[in-house]
N, C-alpha and C. Protein backbone atom coordinates (compact mmCIF):
# COMPACT_ATOMS: atom_id res chain seq x y z
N UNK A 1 -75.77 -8.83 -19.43
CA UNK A 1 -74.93 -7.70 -19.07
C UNK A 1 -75.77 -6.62 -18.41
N UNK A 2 -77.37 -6.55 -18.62
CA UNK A 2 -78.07 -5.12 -18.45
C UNK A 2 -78.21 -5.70 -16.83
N UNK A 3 -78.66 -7.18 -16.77
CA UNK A 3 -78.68 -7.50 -15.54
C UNK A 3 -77.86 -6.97 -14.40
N UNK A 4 -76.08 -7.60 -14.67
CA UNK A 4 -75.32 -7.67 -13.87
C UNK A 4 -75.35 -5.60 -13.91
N UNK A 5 -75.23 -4.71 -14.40
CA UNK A 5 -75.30 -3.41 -14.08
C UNK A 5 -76.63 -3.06 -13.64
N UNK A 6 -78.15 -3.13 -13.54
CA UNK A 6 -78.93 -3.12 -12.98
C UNK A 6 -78.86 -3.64 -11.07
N UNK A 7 -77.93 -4.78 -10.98
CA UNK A 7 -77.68 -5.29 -9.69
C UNK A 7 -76.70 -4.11 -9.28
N UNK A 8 -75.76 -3.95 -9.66
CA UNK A 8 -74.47 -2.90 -9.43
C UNK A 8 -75.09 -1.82 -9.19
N UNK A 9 -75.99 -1.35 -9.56
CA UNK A 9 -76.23 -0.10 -9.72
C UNK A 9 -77.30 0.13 -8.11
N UNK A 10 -78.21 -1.26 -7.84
CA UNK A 10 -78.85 -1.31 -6.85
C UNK A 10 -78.00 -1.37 -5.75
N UNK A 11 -76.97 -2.04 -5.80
CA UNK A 11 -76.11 -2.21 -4.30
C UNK A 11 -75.58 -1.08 -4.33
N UNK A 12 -75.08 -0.55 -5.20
CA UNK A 12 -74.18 0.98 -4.85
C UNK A 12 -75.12 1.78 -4.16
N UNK A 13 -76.60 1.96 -4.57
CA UNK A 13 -77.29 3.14 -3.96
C UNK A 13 -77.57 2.37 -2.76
N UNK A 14 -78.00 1.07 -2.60
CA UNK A 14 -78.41 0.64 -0.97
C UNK A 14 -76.91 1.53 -0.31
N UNK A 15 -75.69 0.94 -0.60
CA UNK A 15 -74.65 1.10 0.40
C UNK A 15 -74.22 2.14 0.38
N UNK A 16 -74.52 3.54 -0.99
CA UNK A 16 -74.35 4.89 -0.34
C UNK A 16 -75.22 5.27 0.69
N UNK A 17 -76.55 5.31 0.82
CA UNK A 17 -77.59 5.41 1.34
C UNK A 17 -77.40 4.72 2.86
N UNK A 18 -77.04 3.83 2.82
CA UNK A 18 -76.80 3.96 4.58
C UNK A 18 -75.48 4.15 4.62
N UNK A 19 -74.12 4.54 4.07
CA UNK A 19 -73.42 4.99 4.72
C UNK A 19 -73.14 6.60 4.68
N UNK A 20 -74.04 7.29 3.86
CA UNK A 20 -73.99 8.36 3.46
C UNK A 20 -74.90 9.00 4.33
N UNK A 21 -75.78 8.21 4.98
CA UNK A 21 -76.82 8.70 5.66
C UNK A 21 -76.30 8.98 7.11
N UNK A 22 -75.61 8.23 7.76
CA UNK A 22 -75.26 8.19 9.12
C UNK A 22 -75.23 7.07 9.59
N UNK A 23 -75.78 6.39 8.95
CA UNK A 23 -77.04 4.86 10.02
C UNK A 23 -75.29 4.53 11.16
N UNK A 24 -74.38 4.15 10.64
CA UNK A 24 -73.33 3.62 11.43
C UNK A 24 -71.96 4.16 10.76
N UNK A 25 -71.32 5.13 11.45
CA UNK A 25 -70.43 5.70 11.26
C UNK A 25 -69.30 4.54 10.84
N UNK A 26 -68.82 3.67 11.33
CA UNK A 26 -68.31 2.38 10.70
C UNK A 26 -68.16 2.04 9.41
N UNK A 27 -69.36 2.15 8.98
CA UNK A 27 -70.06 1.54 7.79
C UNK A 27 -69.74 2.53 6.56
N UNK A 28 -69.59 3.76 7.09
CA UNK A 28 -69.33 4.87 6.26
C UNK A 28 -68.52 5.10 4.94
N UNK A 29 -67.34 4.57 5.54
CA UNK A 29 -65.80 4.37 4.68
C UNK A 29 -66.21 3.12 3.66
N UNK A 30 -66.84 1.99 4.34
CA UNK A 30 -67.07 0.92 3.46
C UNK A 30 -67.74 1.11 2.39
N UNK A 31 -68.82 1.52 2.72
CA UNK A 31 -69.80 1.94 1.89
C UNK A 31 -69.53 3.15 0.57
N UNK A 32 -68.96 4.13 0.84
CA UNK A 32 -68.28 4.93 -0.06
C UNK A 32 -67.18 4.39 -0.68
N UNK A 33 -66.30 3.29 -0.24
CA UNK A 33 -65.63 2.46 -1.14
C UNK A 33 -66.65 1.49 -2.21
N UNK A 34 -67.26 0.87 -1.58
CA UNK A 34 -68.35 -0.16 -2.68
C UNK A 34 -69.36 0.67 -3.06
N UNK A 35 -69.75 2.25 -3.03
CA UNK A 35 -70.57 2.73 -4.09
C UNK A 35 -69.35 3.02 -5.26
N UNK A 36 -68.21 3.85 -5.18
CA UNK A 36 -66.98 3.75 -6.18
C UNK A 36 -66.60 2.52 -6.82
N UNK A 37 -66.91 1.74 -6.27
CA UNK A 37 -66.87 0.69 -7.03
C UNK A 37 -67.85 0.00 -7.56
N UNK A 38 -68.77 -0.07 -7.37
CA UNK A 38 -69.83 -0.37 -8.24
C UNK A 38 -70.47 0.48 -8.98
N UNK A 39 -70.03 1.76 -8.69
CA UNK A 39 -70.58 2.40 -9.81
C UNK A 39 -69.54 3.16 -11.62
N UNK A 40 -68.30 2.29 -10.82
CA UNK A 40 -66.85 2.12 -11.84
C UNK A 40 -67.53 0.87 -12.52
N UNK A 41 -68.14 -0.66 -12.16
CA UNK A 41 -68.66 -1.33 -13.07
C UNK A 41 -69.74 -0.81 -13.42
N UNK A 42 -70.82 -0.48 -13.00
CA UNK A 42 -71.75 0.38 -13.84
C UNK A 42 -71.50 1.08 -15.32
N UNK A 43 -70.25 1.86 -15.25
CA UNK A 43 -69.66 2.82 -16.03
C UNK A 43 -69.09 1.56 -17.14
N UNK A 44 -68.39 0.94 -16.23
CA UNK A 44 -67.67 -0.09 -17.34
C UNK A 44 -68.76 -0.58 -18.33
N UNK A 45 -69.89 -1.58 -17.50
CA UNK A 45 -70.65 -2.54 -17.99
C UNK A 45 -71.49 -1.81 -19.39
N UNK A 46 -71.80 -0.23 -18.86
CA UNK A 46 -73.00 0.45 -20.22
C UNK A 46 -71.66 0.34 -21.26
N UNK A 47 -70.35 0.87 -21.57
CA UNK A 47 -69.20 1.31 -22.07
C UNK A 47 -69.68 -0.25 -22.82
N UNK A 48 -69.63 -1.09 -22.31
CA UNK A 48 -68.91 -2.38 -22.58
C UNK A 48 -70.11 -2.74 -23.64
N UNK A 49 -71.30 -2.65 -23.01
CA UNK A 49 -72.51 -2.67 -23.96
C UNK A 49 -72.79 -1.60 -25.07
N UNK A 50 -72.58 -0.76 -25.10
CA UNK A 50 -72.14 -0.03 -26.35
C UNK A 50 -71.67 -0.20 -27.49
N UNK A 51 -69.86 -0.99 -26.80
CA UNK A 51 -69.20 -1.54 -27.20
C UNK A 51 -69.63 -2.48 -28.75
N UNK A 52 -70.21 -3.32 -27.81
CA UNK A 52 -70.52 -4.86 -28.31
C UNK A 52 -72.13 -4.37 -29.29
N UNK A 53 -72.71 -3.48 -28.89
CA UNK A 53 -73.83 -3.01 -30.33
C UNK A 53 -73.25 -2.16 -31.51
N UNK A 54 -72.22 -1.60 -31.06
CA UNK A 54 -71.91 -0.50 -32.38
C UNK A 54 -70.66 -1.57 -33.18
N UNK A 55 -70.00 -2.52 -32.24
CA UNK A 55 -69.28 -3.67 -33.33
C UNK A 55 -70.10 -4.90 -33.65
C-alpha cells in the first residue's frame, strides 16, 4: 500500500510540475486533473493505512 501511494504521489508532482509550469499549455488541464486525482488516492491510500493499523 506505502508503495502504490509513494508512486501516486510521484506522478501527481511530475504532472503538476509540467502542467503547472507552462511547458505546454495543452497539457495544463490534464495535468491538474491527474494531480487531483492522484493526490485524492494519496489521501485515500494513508486514510486506508491507518485504517488497517489502528483495527
Amino acid at each position: 500500500m506505502l508503495y502504490w501511494t509513494l508512486v501516486f504521489l510521484v506522478v501527481a508532482v511530475i504532472a503538476g510540475a509540467l502542467g503547472f509550469g507552462g511547458i505546454a499549455g495543452a497539457s495544463a488541464g490534464i495535468a491538474q486533473i491527474l494531480f487531483f486525482i492522484f493526490f485524492a488516492f494519496l489521501v485515500i491510500s494513508l486514510i486506508a493505512g491507518l485504517l488497517r493499523r489502528a483495527g
